[in-house]
N, C-alpha and C. Protein backbone atom coordinates (compact mmCIF):
# COMPACT_ATOMS: atom_id res chain seq x y z
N UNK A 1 27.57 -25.93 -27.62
CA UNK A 1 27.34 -24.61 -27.06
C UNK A 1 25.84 -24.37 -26.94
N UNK A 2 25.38 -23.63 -25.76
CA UNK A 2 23.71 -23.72 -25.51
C UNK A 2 23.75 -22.20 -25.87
N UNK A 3 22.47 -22.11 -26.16
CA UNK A 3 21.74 -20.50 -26.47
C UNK A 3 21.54 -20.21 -25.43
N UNK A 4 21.81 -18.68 -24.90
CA UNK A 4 21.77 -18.37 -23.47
C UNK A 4 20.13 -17.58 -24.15
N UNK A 5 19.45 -17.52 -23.31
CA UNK A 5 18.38 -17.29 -23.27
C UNK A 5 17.99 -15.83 -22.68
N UNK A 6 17.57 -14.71 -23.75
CA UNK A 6 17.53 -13.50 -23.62
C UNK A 6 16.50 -12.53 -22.78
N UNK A 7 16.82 -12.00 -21.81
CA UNK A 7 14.75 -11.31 -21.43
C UNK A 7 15.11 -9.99 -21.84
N UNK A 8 13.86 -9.77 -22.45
CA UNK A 8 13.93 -8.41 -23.27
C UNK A 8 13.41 -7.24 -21.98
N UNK A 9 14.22 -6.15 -22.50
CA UNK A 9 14.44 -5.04 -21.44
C UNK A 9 12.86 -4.54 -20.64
N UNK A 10 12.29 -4.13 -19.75
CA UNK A 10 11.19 -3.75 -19.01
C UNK A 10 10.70 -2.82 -20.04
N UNK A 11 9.27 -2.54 -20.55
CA UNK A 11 9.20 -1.37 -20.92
C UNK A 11 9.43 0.09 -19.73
N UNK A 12 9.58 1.30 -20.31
CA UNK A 12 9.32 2.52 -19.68
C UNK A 12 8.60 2.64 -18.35
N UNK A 13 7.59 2.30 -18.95
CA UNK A 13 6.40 2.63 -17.83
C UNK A 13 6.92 1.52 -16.65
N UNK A 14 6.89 1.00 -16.24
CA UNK A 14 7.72 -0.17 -15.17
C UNK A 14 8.57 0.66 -14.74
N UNK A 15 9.79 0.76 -15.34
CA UNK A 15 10.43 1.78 -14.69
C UNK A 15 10.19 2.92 -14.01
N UNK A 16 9.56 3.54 -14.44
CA UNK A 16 8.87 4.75 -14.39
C UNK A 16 8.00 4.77 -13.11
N UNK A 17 7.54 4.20 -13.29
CA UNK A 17 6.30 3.16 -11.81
C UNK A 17 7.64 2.86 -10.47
N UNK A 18 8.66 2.65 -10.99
CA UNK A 18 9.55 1.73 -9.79
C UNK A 18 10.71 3.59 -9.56
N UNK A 19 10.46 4.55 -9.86
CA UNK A 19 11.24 5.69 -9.70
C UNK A 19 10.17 6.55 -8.83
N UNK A 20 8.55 6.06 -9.41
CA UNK A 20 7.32 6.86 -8.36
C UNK A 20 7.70 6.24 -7.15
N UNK A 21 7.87 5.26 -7.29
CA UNK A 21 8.00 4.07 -6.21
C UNK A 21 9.17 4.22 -5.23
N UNK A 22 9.94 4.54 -5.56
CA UNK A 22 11.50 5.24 -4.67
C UNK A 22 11.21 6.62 -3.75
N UNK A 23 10.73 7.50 -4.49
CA UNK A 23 10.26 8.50 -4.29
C UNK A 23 9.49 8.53 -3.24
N UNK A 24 8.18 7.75 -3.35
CA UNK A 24 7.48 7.13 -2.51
C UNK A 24 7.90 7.03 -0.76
N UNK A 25 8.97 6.11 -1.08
CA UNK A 25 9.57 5.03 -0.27
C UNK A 25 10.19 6.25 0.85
N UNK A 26 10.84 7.25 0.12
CA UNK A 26 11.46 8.20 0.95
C UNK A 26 10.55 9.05 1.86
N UNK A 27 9.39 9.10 1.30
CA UNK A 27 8.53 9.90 2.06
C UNK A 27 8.19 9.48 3.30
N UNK A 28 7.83 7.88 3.23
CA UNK A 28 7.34 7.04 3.94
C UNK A 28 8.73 7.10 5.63
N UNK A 29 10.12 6.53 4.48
CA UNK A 29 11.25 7.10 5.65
C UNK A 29 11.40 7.91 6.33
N UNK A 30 11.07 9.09 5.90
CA UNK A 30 11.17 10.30 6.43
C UNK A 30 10.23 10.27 7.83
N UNK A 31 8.59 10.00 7.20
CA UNK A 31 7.98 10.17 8.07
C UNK A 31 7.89 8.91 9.30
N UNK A 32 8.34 8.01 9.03
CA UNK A 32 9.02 6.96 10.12
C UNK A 32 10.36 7.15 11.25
N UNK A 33 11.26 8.02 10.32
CA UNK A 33 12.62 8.61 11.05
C UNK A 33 11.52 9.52 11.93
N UNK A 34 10.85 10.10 11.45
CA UNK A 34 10.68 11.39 12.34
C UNK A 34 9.81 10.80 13.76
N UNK A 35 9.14 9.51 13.15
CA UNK A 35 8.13 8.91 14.48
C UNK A 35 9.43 8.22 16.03
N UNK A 36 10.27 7.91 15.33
CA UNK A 36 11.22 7.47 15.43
C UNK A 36 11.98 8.12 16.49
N UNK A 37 12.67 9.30 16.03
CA UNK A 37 12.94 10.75 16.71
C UNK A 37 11.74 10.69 17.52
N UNK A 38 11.09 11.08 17.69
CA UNK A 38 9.70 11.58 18.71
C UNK A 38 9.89 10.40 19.39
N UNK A 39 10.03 9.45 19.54
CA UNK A 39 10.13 8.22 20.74
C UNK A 39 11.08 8.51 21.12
N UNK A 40 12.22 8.54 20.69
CA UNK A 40 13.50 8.54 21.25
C UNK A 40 13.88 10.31 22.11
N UNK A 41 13.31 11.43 21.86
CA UNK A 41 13.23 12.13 22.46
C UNK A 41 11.91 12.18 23.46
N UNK A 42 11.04 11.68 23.67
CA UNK A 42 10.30 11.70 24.58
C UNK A 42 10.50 9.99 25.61
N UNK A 43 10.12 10.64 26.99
CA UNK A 43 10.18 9.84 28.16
C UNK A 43 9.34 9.06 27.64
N UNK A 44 8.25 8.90 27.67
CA UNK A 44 6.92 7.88 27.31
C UNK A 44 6.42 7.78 26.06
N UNK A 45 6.32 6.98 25.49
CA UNK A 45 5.93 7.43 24.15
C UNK A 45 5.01 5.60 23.92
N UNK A 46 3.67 6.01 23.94
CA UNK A 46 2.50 7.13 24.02
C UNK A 46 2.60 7.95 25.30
N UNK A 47 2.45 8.86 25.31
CA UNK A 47 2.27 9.62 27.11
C UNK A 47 0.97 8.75 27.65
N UNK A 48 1.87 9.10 28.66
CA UNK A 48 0.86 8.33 29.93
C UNK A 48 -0.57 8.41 29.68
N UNK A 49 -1.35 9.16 29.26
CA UNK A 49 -3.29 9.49 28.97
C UNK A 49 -3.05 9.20 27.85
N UNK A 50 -2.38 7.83 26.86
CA UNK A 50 -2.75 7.78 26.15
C UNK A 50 -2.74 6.10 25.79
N UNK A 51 -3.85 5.10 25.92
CA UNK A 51 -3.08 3.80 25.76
C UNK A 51 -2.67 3.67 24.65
N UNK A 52 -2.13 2.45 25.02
CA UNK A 52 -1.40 1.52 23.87
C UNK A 52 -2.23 1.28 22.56
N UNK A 53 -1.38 1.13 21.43
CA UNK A 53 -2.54 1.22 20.03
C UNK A 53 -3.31 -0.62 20.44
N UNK A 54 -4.27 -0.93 19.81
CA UNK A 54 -4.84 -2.13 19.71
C UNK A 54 -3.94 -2.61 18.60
N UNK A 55 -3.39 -3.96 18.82
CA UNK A 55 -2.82 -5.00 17.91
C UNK A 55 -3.28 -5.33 17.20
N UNK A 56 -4.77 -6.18 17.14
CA UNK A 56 -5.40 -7.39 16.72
C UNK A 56 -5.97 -7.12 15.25
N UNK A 57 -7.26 -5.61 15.02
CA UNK A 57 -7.46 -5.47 13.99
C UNK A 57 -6.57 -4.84 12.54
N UNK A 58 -5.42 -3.85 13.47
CA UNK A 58 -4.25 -3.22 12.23
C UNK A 58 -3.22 -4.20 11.63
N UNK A 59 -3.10 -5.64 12.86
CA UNK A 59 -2.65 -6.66 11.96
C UNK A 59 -3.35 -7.62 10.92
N UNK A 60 -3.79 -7.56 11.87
CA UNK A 60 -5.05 -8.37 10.51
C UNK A 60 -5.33 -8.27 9.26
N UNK A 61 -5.65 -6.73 9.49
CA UNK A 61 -6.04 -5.05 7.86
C UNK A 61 -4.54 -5.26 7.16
N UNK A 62 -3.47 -5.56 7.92
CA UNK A 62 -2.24 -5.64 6.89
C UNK A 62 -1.95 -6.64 6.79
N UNK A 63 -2.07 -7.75 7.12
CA UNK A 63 -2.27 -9.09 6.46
C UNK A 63 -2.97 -9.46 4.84
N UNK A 64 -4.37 -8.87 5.38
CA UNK A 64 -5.40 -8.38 4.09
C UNK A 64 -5.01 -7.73 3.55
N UNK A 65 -3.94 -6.89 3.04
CA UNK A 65 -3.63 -5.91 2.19
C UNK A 65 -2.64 -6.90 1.62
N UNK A 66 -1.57 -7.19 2.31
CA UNK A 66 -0.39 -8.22 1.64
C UNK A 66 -0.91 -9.05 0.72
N UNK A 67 -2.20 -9.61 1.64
CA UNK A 67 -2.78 -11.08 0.93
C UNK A 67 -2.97 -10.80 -1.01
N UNK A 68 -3.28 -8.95 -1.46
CA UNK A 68 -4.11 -8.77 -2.37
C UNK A 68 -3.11 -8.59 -3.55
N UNK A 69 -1.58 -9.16 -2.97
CA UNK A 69 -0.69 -8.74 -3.74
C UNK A 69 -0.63 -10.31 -4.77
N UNK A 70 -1.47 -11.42 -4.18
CA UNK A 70 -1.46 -12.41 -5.02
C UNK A 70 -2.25 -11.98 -5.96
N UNK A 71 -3.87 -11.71 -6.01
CA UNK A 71 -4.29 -11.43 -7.37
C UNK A 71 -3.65 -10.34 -7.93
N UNK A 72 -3.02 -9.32 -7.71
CA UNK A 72 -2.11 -8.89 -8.47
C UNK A 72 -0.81 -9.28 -9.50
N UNK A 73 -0.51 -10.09 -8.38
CA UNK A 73 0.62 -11.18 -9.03
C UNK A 73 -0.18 -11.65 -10.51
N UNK A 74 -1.25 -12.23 -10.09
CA UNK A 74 -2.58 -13.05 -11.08
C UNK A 74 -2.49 -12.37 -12.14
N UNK A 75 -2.92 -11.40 -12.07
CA UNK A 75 -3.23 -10.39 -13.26
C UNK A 75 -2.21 -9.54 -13.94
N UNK A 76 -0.68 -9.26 -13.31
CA UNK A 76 0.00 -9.04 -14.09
C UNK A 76 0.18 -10.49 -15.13
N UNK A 77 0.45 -11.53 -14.66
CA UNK A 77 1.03 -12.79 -15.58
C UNK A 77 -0.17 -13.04 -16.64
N UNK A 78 -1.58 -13.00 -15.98
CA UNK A 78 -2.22 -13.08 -17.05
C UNK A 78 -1.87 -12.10 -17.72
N UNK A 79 -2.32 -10.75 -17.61
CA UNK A 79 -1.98 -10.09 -18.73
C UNK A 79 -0.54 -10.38 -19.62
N UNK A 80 0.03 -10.70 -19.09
CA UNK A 80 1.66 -11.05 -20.03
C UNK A 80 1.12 -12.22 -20.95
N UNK A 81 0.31 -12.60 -20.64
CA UNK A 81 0.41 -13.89 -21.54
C UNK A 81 -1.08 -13.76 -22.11
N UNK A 82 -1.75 -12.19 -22.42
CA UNK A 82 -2.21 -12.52 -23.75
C UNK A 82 -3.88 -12.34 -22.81
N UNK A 83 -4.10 -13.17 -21.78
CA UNK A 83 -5.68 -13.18 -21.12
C UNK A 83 -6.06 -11.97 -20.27
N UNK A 84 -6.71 -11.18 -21.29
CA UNK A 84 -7.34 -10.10 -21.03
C UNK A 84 -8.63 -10.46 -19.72
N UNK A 85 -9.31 -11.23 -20.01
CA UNK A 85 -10.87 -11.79 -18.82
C UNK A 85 -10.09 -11.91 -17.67
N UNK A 86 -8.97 -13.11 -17.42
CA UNK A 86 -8.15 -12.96 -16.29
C UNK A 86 -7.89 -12.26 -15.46
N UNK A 87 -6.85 -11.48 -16.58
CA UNK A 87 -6.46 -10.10 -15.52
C UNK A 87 -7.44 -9.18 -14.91
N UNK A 88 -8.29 -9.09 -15.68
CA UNK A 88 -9.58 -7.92 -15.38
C UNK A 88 -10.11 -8.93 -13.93
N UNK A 89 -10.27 -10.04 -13.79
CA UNK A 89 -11.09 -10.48 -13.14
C UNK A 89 -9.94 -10.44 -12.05
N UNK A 90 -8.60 -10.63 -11.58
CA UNK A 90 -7.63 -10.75 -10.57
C UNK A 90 -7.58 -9.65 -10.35
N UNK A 91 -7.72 -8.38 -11.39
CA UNK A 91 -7.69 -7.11 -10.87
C UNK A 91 -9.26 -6.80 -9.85
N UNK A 92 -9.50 -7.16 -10.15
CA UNK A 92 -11.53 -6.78 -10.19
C UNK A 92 -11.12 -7.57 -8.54
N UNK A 93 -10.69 -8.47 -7.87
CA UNK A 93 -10.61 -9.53 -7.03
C UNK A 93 -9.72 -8.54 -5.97
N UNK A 94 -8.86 -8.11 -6.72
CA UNK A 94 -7.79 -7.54 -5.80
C UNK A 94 -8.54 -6.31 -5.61
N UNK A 95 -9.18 -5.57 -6.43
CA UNK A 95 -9.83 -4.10 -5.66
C UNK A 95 -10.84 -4.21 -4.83
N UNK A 96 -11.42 -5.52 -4.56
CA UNK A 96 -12.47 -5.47 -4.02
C UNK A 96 -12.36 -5.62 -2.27
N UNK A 97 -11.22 -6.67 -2.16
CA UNK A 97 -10.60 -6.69 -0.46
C UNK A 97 -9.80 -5.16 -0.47
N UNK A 98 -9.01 -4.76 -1.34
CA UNK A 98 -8.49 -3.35 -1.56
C UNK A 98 -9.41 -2.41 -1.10
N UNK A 99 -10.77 -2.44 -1.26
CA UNK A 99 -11.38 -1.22 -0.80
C UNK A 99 -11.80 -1.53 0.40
N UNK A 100 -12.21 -2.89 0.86
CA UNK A 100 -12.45 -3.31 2.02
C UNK A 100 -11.45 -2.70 2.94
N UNK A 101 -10.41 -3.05 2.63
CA UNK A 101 -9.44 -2.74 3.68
C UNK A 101 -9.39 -1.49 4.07
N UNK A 102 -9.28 -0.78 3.05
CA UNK A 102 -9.78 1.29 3.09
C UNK A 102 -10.81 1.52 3.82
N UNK A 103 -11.73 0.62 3.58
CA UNK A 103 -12.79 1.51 4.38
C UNK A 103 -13.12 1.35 5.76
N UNK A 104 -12.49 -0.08 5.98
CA UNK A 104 -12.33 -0.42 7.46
C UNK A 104 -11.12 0.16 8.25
N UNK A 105 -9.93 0.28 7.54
CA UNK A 105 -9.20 1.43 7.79
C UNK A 105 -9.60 3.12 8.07
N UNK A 106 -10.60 3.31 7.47
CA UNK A 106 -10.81 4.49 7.79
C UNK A 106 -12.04 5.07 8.76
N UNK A 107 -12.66 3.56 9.09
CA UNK A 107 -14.02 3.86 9.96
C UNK A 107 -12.69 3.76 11.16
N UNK A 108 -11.66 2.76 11.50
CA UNK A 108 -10.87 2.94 12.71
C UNK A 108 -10.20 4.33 12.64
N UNK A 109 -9.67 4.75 11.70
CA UNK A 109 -9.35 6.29 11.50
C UNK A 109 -10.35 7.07 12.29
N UNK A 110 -11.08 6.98 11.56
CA UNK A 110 -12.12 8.44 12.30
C UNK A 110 -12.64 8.14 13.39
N UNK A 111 -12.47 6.58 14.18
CA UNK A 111 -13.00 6.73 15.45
C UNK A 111 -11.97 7.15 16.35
N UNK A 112 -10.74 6.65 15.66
CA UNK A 112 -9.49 7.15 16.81
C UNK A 112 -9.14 8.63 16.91
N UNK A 113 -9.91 9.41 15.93
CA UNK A 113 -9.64 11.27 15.92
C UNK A 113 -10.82 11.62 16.80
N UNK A 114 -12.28 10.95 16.65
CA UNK A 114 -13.10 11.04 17.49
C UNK A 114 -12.52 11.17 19.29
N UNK A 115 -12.09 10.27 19.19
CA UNK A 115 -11.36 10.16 21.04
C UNK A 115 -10.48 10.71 21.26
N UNK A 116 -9.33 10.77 20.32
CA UNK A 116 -8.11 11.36 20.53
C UNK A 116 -7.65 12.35 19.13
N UNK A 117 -7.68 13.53 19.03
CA UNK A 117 -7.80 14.86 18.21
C UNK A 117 -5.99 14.51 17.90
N UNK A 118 -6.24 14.82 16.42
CA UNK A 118 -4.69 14.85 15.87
C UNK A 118 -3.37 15.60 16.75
N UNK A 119 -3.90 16.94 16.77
CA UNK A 119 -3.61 17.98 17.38
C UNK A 119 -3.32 17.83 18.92
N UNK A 120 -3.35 16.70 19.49
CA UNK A 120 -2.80 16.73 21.08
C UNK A 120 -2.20 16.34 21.43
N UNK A 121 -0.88 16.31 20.98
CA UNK A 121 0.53 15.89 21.21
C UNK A 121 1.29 15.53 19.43
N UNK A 122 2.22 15.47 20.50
CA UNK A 122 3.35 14.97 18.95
C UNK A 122 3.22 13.71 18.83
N UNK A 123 3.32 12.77 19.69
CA UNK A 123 2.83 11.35 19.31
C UNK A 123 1.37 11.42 18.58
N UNK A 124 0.60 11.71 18.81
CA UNK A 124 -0.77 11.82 17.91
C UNK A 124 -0.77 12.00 16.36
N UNK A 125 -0.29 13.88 16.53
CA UNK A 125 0.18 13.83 15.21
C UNK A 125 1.27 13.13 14.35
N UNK A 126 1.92 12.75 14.74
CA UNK A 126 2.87 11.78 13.87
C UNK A 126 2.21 10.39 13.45
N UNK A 127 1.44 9.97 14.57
CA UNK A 127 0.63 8.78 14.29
C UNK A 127 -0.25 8.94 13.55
N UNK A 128 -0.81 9.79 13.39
CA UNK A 128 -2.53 10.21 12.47
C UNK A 128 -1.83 10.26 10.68
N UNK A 129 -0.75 11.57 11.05
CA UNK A 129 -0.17 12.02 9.78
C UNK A 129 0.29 10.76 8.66
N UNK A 130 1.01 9.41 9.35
CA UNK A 130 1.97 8.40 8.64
C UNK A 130 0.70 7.46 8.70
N UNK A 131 -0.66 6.96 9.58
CA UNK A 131 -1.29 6.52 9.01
C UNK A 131 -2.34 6.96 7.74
N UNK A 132 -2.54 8.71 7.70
CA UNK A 132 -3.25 9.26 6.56
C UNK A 132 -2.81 8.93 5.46
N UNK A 133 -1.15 8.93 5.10
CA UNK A 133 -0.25 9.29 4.33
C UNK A 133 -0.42 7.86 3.56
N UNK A 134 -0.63 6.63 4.31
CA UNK A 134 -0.37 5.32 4.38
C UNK A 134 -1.79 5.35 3.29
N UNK A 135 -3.10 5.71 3.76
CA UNK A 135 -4.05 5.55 3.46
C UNK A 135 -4.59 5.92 2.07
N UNK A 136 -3.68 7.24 1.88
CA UNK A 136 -3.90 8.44 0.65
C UNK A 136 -3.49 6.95 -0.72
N UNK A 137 -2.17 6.47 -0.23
CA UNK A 137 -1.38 5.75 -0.89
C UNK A 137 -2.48 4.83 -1.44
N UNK A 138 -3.33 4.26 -0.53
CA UNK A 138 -4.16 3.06 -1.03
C UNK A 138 -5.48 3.28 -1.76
N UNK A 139 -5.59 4.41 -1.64
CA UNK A 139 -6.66 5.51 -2.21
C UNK A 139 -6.08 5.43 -3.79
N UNK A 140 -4.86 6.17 -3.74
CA UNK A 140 -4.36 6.30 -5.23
C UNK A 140 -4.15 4.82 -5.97
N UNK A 141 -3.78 3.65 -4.76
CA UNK A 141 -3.98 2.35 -5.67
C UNK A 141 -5.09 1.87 -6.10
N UNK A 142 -6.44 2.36 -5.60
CA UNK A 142 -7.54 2.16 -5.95
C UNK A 142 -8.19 2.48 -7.11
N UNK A 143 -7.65 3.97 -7.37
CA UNK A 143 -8.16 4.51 -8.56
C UNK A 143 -7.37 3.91 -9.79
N UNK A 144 -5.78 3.49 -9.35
CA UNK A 144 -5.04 2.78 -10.48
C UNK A 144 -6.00 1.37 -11.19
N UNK A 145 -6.25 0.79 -10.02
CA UNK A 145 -6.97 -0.50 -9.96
C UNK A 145 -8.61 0.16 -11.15
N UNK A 146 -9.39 1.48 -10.56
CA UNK A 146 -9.78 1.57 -11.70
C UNK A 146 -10.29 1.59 -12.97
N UNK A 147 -8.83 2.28 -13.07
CA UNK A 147 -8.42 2.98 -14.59
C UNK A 147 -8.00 1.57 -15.17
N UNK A 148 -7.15 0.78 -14.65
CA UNK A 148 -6.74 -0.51 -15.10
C UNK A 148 -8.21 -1.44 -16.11
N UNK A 149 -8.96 -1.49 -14.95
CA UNK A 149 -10.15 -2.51 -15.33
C UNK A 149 -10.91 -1.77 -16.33
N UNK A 150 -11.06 -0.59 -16.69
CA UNK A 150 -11.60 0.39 -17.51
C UNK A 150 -11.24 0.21 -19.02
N UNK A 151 -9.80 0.20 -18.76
CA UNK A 151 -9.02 -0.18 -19.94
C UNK A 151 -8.89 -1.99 -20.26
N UNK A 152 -9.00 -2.67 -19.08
CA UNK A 152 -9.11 -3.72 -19.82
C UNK A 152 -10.29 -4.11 -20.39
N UNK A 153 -11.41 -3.55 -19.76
CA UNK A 153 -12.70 -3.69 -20.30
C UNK A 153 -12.36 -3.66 -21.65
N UNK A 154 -11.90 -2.72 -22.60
CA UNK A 154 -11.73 -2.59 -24.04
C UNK A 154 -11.08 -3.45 -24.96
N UNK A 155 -10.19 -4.10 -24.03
CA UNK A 155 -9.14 -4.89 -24.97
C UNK A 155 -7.53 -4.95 -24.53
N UNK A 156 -7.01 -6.00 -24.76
CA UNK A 156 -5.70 -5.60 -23.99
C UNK A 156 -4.60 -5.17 -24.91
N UNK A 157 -3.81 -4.61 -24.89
CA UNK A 157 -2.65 -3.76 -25.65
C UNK A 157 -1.36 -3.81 -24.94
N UNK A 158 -0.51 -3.89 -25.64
CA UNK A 158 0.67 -4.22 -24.96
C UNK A 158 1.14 -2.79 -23.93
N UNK A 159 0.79 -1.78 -23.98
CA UNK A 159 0.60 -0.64 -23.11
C UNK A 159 0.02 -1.00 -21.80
N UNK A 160 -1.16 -2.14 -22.47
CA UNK A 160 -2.15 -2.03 -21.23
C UNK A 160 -1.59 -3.24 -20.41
N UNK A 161 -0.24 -3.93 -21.00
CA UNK A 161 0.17 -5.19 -20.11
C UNK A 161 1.04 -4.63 -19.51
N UNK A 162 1.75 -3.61 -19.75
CA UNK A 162 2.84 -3.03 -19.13
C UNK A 162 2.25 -1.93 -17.71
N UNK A 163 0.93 -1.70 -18.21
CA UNK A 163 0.44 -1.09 -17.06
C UNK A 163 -0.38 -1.92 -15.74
N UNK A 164 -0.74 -3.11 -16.05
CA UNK A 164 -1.04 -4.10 -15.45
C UNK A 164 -0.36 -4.65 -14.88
N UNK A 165 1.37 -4.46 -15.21
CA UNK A 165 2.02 -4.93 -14.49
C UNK A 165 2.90 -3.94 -13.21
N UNK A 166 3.07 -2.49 -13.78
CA UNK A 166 3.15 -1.15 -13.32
C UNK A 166 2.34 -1.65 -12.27
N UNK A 167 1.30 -1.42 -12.29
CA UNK A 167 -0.07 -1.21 -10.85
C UNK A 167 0.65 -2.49 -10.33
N UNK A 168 0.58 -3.94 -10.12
CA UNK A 168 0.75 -4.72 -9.61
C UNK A 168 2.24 -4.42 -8.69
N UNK A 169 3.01 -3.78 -8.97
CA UNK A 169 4.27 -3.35 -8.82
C UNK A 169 4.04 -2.00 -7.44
N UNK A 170 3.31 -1.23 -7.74
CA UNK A 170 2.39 -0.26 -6.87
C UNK A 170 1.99 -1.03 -5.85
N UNK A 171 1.17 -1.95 -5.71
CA UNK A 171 0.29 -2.85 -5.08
C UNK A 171 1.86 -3.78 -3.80
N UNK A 172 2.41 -4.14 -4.64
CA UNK A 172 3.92 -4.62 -4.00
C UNK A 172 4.34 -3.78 -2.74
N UNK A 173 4.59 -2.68 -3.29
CA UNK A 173 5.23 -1.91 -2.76
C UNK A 173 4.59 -0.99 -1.56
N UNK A 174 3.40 -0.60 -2.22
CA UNK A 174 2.58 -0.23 -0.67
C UNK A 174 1.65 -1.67 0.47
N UNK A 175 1.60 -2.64 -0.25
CA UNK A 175 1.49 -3.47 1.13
C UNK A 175 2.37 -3.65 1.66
N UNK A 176 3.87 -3.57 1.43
CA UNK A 176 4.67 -3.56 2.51
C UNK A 176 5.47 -2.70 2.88
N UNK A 177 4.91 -1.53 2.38
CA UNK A 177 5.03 -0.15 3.36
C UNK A 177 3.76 -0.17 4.22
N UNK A 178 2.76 -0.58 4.03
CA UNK A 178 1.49 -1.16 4.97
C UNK A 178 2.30 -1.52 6.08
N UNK A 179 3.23 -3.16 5.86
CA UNK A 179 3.53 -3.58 6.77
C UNK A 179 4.35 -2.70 7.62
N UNK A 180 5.26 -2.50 7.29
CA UNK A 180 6.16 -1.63 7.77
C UNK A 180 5.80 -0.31 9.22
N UNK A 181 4.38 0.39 8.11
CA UNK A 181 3.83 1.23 8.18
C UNK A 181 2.84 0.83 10.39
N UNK A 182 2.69 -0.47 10.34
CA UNK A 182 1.55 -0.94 10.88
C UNK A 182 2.96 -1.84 12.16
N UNK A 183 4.56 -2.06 11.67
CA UNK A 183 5.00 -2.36 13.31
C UNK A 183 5.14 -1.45 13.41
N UNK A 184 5.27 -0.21 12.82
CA UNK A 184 6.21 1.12 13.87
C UNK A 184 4.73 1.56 14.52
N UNK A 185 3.57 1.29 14.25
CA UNK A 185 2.26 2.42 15.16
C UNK A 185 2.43 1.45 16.22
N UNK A 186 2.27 -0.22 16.15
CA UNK A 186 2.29 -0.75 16.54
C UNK A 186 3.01 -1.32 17.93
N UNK A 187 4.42 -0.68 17.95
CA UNK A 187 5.57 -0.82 18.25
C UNK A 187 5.53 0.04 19.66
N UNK A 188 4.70 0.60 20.20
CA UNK A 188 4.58 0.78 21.54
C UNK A 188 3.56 -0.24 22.42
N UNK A 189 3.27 -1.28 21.49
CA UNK A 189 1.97 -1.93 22.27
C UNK A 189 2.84 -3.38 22.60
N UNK A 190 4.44 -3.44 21.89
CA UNK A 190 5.17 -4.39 22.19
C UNK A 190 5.76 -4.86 23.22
């Protein structure tokens, strides 16, 4: 007879992280159903004075976001197994294309309100609103990212592996609401 081999239950916080994370998820639906609706009730969608979104750099920016879910990966396992320098440094790795991506995300943000004002049509606003919403998200993973490295600076604690792995879990979940996020803007230029 073999020993079946036991995995001990997630802590709290994981969970807890994966219920923000649902929550999340619905918002994101919502505001996709509704982009959704607005195509399907309008004739043109973008209206005619308005081109097609550009492909080349919003795929790219979500490529780079996916990509950052490996040092995440990195740094939860290190932290599970004890290497505090690791994780700090996969975290430290992953915030750094992480902010890249934000901020190049948001210089295309503000040039596309520059030309075209939230406020001038319903395609606009729906597009501006689910990419802000998208953005806020990566904003708040930033500051997780952090609070993370802050605390590992000190020492690692089994709190602080469970939260290392929490954020990495965050990080999961909004690059591919990124993706997600990036065919539907996308999805009139198809």
């Amino acid at each position: 007879m073999t020993a079946v081999a036991q995995r001990s239950p997630r802590p709290n916080g994981w969970y807890g992280m994966l219920i923000l994370l649902a929550s999340e998820a619905t918002i994101f639906g919502t505001l996709i159903g509704s982009y959704v609706y607005l195509d399907f009730q309008t004739r043109f969608w973008p209206p005619p004075s308005i081109a097609d979104p550009s492909v080349r750099a919003p795929l790219i920016l979500a490529i780079v976001l996916v990509a950052t879910s490996v040092p995440m990966f990195l740094a939860a396992r290190a932290a599970g197994r004890g290497r505090r320098g690791s994780a700090l440094l996969a975290v430290a790795v992953a915030y750094i294309i992480q902010a890249g991506y934000l901020a190049f995300q948001a210089h295309l943000y503000a040039d596309g309100l520059s030309s075209l004002p939230a406020d001038t049509n319903a395609y606009t606003s729906i597009y501006y609103t689910l990419l802000a919403v998208h953005h806020a998200h990566v904003g708040v993973g930033l500051l997780l990212d952090l609070w993370i490295m802050a605390r590992l600076a000190t020492g690692l604690t089994p709190y602080r592996r469970t939260a290392v792995s929490a954020i990495a879990l965050y990080w999961y979940v909004v690059s591919g609401i990124g993706l997600i996020v990036t065919a539907v803007t996308l999805s009139p230029a198809w």
